[in-house]
PDB file of N, CA and C in Angstrom:
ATOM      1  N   UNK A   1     114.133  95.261  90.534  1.00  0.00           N
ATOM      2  CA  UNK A   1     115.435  95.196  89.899  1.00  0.00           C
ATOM      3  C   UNK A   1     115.329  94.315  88.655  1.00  0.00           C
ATOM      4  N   UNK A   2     116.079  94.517  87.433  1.00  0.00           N
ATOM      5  CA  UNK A   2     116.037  93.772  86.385  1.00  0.00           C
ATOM      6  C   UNK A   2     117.740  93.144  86.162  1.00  0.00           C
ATOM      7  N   UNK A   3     117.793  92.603  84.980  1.00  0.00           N
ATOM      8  CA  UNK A   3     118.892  91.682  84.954  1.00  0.00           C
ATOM      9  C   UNK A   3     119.117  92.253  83.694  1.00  0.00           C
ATOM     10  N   UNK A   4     120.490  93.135  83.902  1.00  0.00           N
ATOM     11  CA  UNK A   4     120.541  93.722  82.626  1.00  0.00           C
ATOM     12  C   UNK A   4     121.469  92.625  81.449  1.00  0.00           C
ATOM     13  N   UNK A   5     122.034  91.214  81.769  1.00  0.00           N
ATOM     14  CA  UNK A   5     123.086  90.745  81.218  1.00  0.00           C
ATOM     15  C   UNK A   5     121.511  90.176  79.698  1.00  0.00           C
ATOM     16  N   UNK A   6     120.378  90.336  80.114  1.00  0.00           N
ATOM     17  CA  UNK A   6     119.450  90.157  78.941  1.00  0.00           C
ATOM     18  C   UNK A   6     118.843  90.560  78.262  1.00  0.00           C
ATOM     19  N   UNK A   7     119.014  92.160  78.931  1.00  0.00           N
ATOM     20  CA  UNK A   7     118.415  93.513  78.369  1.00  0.00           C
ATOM     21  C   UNK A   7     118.511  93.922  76.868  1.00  0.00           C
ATOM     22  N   UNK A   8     119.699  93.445  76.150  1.00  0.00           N
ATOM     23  CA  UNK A   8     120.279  93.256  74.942  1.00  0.00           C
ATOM     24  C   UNK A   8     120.349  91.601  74.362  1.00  0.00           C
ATOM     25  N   UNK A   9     120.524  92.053  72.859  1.00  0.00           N
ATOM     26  CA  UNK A   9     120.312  90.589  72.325  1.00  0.00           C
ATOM     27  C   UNK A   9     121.741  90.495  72.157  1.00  0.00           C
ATOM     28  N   UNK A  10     122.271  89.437  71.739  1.00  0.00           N
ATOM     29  CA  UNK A  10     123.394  89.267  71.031  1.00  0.00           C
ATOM     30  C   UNK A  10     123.615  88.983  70.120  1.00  0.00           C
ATOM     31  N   UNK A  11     124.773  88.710  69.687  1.00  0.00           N
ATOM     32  CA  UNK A  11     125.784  89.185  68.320  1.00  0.00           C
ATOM     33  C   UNK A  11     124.602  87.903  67.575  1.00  0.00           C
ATOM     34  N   UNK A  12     124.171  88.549  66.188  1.00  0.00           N
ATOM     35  CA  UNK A  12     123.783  87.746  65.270  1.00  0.00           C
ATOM     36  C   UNK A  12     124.729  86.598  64.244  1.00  0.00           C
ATOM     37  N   UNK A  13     124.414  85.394  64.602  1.00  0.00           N
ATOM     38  CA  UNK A  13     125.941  84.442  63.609  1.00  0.00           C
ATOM     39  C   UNK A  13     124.759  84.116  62.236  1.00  0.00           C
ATOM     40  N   UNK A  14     125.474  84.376  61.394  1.00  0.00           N
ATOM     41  CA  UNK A  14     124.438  84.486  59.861  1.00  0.00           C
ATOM     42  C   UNK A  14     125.565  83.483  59.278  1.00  0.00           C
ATOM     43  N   UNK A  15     125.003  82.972  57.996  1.00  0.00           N
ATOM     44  CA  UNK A  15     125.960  82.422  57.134  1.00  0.00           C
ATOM     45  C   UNK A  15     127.034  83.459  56.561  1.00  0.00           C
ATOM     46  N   UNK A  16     128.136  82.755  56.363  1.00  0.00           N
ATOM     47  CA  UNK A  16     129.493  83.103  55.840  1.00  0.00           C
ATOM     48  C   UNK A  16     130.181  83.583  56.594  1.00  0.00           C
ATOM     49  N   UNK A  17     129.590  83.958  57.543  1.00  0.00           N
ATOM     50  CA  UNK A  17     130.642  84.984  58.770  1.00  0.00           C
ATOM     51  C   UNK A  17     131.778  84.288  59.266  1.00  0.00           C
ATOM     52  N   UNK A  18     133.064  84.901  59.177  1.00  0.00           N
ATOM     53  CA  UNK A  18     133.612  84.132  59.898  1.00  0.00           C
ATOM     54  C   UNK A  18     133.943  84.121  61.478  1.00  0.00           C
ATOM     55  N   UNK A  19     134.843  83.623  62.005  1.00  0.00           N
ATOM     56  CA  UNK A  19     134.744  83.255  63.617  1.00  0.00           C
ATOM     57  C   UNK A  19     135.630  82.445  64.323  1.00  0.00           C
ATOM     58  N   UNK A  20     136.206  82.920  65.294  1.00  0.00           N
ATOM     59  CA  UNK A  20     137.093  81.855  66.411  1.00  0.00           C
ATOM     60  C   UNK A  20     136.321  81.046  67.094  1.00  0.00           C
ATOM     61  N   UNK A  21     137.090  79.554  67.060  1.00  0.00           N
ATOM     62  CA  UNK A  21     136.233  78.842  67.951  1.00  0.00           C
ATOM     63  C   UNK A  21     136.827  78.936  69.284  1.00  0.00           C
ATOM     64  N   UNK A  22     135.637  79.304  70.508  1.00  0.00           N
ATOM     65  CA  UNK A  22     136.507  79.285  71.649  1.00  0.00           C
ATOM     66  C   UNK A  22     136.957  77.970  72.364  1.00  0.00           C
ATOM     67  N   UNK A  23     138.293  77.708  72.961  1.00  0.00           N
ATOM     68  CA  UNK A  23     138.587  76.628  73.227  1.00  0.00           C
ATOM     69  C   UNK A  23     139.523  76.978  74.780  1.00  0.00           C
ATOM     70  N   UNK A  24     138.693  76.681  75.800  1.00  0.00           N
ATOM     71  CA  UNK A  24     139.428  76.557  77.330  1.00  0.00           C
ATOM     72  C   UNK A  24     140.611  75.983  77.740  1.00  0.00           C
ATOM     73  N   UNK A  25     140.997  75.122  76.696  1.00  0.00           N
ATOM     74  CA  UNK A  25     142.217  74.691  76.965  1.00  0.00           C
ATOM     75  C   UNK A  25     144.065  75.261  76.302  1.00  0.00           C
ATOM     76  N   UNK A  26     143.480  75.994  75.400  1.00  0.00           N
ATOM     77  CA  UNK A  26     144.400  77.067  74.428  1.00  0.00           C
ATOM     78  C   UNK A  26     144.611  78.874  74.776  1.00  0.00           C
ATOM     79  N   UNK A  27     145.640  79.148  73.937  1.00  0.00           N
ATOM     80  CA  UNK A  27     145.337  80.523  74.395  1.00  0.00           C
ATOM     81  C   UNK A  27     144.598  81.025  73.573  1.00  0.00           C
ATOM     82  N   UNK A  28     143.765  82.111  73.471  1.00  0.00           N
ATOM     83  CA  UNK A  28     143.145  82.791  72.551  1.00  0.00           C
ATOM     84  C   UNK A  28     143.435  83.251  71.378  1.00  0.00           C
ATOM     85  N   UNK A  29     144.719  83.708  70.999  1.00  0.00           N
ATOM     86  CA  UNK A  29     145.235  83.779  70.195  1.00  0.00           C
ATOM     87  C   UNK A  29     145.594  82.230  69.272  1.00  0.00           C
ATOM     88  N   UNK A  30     145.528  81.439  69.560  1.00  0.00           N
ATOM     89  CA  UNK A  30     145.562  80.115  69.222  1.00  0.00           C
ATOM     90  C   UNK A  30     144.744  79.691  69.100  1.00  0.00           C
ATOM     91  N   UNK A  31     142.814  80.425  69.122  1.00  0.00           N
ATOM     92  CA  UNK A  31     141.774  79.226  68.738  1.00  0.00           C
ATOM     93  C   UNK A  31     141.516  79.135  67.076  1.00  0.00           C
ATOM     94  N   UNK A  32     141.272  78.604  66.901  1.00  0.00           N
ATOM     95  CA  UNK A  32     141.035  78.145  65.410  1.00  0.00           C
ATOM     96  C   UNK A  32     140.079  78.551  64.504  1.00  0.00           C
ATOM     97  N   UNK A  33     140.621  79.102  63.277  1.00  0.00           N
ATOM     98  CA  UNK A  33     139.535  80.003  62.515  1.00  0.00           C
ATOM     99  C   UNK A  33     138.596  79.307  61.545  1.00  0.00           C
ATOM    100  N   UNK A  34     137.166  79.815  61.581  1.00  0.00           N
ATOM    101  CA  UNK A  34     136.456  79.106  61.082  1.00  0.00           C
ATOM    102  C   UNK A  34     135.295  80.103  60.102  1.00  0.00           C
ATOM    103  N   UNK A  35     134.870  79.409  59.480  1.00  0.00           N
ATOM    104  CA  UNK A  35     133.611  79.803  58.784  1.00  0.00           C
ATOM    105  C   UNK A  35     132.532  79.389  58.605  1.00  0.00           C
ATOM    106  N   UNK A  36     131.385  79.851  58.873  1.00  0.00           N
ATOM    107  CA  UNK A  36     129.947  79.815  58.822  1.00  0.00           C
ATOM    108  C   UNK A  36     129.141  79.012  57.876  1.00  0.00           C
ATOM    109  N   UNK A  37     129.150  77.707  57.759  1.00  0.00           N
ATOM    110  CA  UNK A  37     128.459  77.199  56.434  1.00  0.00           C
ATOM    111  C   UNK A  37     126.859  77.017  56.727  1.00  0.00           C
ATOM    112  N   UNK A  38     126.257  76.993  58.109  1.00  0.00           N
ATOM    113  CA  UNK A  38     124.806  77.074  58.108  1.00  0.00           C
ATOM    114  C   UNK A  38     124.609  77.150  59.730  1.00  0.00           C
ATOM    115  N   UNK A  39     123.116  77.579  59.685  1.00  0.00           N
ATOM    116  CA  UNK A  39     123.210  78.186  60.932  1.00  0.00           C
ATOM    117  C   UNK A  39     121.720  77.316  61.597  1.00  0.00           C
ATOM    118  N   UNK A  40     121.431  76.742  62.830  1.00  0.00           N
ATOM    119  CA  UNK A  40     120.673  76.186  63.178  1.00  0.00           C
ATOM    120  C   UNK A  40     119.604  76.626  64.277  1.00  0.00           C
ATOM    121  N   UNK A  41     118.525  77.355  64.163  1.00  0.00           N
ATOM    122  CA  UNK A  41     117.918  77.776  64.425  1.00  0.00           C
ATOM    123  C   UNK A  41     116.817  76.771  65.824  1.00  0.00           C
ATOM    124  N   UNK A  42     116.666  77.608  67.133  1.00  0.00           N
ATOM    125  CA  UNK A  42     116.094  77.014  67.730  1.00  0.00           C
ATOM    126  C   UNK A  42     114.142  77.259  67.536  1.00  0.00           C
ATOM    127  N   UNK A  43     113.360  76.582  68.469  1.00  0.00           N
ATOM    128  CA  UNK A  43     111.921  76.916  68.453  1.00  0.00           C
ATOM    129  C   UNK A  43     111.495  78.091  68.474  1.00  0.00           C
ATOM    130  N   UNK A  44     112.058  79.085  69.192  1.00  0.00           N
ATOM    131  CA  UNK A  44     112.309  80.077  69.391  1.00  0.00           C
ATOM    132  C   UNK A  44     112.348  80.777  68.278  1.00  0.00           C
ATOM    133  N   UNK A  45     113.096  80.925  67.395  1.00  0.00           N
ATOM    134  CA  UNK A  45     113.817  81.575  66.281  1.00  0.00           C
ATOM    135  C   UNK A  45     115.047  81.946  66.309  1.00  0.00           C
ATOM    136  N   UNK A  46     115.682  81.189  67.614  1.00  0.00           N
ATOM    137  CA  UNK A  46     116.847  82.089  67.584  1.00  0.00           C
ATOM    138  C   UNK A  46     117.901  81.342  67.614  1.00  0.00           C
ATOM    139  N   UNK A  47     119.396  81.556  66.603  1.00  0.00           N
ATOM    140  CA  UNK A  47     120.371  80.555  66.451  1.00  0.00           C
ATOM    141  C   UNK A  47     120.622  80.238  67.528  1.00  0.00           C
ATOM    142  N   UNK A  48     121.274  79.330  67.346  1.00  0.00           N
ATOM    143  CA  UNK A  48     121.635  78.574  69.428  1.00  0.00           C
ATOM    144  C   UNK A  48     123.117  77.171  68.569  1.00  0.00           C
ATOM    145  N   UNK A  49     123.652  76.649  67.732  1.00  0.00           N
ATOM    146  CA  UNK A  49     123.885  76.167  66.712  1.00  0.00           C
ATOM    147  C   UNK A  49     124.219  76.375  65.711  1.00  0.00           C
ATOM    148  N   UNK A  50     126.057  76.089  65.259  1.00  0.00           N
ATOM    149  CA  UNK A  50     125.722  76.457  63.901  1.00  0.00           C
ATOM    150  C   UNK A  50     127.054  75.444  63.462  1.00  0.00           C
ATOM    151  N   UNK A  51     126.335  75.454  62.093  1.00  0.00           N
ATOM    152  CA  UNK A  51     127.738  74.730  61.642  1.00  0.00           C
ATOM    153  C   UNK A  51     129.029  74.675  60.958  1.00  0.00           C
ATOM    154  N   UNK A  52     130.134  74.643  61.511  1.00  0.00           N
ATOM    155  CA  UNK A  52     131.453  75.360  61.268  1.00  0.00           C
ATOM    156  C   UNK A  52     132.497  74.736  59.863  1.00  0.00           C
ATOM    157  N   UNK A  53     133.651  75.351  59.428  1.00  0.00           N
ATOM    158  CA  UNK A  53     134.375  74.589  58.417  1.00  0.00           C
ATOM    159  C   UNK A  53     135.770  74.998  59.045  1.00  0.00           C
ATOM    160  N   UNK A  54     135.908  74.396  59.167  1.00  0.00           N
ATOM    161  CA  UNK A  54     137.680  74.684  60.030  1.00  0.00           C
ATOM    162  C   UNK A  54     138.578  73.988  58.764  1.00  0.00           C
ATOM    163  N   UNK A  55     139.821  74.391  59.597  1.00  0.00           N
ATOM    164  CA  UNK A  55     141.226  73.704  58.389  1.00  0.00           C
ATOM    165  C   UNK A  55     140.981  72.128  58.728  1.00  0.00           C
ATOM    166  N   UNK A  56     140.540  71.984  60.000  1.00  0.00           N
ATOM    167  CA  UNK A  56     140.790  70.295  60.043  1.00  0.00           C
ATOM    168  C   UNK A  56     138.875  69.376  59.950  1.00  0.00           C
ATOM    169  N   UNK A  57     138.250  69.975  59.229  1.00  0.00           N
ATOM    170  CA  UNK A  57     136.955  69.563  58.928  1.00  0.00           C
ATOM    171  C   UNK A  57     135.517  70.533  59.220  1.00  0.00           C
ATOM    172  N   UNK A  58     134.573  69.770  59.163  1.00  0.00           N
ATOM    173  CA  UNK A  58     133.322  70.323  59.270  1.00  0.00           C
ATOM    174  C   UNK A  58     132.828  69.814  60.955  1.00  0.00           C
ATOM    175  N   UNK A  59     132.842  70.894  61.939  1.00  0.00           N
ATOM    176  CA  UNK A  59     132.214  71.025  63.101  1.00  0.00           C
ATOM    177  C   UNK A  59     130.500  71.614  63.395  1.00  0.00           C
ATOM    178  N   UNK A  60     129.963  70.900  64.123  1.00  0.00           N
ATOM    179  CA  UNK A  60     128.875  71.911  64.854  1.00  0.00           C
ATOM    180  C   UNK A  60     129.100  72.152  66.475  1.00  0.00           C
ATOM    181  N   UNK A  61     129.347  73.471  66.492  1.00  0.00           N
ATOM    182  CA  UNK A  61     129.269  74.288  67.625  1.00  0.00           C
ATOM    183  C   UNK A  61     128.265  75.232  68.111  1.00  0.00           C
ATOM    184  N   UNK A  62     127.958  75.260  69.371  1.00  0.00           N
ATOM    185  CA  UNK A  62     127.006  76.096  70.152  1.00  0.00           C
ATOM    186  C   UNK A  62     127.444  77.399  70.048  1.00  0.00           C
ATOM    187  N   UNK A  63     126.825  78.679  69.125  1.00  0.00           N
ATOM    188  CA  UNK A  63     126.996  79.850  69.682  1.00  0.00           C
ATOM    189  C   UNK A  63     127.688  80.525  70.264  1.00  0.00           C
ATOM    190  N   UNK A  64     127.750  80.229  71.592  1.00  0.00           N
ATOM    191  CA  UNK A  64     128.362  80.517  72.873  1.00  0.00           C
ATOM    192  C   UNK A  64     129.437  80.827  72.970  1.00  0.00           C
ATOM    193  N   UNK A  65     130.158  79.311  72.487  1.00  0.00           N
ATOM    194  CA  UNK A  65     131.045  79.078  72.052  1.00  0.00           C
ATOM    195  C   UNK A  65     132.114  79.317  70.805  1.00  0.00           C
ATOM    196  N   UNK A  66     131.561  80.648  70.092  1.00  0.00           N
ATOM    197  CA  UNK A  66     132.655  81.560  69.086  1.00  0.00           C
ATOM    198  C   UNK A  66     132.183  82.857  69.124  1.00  0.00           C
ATOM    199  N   UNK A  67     133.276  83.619  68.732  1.00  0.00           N
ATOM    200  CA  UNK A  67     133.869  84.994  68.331  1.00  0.00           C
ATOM    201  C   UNK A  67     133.573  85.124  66.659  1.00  0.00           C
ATOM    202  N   UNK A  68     132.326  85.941  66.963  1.00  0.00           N
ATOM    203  CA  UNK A  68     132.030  86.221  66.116  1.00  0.00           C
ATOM    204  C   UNK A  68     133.222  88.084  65.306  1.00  0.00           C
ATOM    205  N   UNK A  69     134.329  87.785  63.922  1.00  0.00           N
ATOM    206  CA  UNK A  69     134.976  88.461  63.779  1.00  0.00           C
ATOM    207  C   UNK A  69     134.676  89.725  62.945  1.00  0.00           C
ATOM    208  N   UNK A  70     134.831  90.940  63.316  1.00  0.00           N
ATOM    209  CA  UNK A  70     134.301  91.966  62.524  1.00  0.00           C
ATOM    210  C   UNK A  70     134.990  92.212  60.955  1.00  0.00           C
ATOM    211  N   UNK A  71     134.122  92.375  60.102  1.00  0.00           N
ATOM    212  CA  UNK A  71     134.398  92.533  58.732  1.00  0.00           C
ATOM    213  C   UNK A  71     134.521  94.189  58.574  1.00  0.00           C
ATOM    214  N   UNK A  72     135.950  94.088  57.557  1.00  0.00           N
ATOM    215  CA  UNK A  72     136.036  95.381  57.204  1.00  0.00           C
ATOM    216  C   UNK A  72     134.960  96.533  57.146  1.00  0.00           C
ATOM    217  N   UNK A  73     133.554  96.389  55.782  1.00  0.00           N
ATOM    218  CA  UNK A  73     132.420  96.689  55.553  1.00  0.00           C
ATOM    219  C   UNK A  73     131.576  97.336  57.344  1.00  0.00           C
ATOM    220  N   UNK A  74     131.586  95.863  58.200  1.00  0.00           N
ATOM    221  CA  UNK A  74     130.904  96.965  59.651  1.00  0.00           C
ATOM    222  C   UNK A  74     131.480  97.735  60.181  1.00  0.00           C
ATOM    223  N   UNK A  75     132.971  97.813  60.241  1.00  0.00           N
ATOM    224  CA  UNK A  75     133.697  98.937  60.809  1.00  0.00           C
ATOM    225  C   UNK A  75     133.853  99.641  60.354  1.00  0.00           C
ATOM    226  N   UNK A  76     133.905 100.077  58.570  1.00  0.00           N
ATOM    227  CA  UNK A  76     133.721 101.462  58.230  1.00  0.00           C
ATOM    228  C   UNK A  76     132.028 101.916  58.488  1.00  0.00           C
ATOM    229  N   UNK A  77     131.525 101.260  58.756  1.00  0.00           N
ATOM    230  CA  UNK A  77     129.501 102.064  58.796  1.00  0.00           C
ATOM    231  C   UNK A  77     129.728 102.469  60.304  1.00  0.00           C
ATOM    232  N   UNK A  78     130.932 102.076  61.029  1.00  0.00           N
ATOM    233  CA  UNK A  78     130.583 103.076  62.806  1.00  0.00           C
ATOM    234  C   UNK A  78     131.231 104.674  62.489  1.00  0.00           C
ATOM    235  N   UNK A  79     129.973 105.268  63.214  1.00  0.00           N
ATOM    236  CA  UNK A  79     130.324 106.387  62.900  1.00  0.00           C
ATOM    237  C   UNK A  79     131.604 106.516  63.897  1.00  0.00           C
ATOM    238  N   UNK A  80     132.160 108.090  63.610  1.00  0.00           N
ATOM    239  CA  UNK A  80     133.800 107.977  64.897  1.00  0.00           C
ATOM    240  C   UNK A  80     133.296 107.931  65.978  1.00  0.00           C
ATOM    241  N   UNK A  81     134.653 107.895  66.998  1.00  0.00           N
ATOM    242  CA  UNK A  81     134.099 107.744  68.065  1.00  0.00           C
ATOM    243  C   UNK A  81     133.844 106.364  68.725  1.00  0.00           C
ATOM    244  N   UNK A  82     133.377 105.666  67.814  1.00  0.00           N
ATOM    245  CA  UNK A  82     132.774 104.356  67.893  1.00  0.00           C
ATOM    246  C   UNK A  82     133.299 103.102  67.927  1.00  0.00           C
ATOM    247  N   UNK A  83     134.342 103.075  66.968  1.00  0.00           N
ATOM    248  CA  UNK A  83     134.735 102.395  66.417  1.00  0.00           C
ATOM    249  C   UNK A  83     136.013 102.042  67.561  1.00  0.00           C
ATOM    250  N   UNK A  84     136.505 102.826  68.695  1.00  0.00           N
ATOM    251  CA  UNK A  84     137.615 102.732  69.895  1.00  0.00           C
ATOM    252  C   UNK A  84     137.725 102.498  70.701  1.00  0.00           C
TER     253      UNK A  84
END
């Protein structure tokens, strides 16, 4: 048996992207929007870290921990079908 929750990589966080930070104590609609000013790379190669610009300063947050938000530009390249 394999473990499919690793079978796939996940969402790539690059600079500029923007993103919700997730926060357990709020509703979702209420987490706070942010943007991508650099991204921190583990031994590995793989972000794990990055660092955020919110309305109320400059954060570093784990990955994990945001919603990465889709830009106009990737949702017109899904073909139909896809995109629902």
């Amino acid at each position: 048996m394999y473990r499919a929750k690793w079978r796939t990589s996940a969402q790539i966080i690059c600079k500029n992207d923007l993103v919700l930070v997730k926060d357990e104590n709020i509703l979702p609609m209420l987490w706070p929007l942010a943007g991508v000013v650099d991204v921190v790379m583990g031994k590995d190669g793989v972000c794990r870290v990055s660092d955020l610009k919110t309305s109320l300063g400059n954060i570093r947050m784990a990955v994990t921990r945001l919603c990465l938000l889709p830009l106009k530009e990737s949702v017109e390249r899904l073909p139909p079908n896809e995109g629902k």
